[in-house]
Protein backbone atom coordinates (compact mmCIF):
# COMPACT_ATOMS: atom_id res chain seq x y z
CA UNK A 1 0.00 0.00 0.00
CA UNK A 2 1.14 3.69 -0.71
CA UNK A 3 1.00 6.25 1.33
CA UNK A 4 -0.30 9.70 -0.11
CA UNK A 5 1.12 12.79 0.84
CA UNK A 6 1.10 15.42 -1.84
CA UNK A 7 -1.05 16.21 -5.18
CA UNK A 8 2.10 14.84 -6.95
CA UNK A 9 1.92 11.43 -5.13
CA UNK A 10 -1.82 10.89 -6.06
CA UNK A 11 -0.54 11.93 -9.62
CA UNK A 12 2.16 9.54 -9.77
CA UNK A 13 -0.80 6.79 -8.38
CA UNK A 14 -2.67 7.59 -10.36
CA UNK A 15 -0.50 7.08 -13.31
CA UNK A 16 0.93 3.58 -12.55
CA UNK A 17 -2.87 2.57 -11.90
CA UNK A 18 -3.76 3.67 -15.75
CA UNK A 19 -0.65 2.31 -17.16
CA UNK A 20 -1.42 -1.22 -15.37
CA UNK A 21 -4.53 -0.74 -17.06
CA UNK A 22 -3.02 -0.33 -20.01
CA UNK A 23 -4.73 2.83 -20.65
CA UNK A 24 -3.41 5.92 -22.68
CA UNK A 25 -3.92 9.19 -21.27
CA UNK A 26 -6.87 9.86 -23.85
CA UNK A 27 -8.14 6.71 -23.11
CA UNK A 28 -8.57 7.23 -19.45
CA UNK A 29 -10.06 10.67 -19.89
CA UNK A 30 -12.27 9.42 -22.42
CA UNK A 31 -13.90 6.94 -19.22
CA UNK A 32 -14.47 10.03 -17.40
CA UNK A 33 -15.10 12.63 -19.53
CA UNK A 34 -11.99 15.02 -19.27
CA UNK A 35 -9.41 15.55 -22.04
CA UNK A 36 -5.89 14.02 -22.69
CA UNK A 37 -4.07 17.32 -21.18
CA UNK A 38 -6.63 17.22 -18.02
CA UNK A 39 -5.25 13.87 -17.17
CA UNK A 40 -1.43 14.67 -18.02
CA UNK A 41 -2.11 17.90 -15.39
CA UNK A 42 -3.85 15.44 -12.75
CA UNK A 43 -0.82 12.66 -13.39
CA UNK A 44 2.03 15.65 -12.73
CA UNK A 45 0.58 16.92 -10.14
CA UNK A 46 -0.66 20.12 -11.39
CA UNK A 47 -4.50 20.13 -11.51
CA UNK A 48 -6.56 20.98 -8.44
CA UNK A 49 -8.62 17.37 -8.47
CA UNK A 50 -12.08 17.23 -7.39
CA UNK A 51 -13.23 14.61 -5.00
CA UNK A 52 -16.22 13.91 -6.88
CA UNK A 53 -13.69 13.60 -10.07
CA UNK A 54 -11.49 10.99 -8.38
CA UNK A 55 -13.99 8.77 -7.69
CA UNK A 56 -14.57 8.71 -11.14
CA UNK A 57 -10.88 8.29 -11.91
CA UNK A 58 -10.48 5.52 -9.07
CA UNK A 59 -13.81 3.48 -10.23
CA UNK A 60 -12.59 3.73 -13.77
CA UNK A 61 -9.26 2.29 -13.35
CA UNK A 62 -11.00 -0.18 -10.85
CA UNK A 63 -9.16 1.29 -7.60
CA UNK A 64 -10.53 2.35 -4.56
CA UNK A 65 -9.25 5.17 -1.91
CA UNK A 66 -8.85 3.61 1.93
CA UNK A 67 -8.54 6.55 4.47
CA UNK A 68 -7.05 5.31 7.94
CA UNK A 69 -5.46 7.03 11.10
CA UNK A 70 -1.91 7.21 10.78
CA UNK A 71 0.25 4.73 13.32
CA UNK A 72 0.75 6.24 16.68
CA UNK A 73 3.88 8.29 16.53
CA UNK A 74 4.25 8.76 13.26
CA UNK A 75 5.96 12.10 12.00
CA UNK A 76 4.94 14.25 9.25
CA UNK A 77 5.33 12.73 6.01
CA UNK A 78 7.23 14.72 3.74
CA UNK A 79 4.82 17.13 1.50
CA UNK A 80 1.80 16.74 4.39
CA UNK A 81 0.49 20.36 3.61
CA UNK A 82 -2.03 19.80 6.96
């Protein structure tokens, strides 16, 4: 499991989920209606996302998001903007 810490970690995710799918850029968009360059800003990290948007990115590439409590002690993961 990955841990996500930054828009550019849920890009890179995002990414390696499409390309296990086999998916082009295009291709993905095309599943949930945004364009080629939408995607390529999501995938670098440069495109404020939506929640409602990844859902639709996640169901289309067959992933789902798990939210969980960090372990006790943890420290700040590098990028946490929180």
């Amino acid at each position: 499991m990955q841990t996500l810490v930054s828009e550019q970690t849920l890009g890179y995710m995002l990414k390696d989920a499409r390309m296990r799918r086999r998916l082009t850029q295009a291709e993905a968009g095309k599943c949930v209606g945004l364009d080629q360059t939408v995607i390529s800003r999501i995938e670098n990290g440069r495109h404020a996302l939506r929640i409602d948007t990844l859902f639709k990115i996640l169901a289309a590439l067959d992933y789902e998001m798990l939210i969980q409590p960090r372990e006790d002690g943890a420290p700040e993961q590098k990028g946490d903007a929180w």
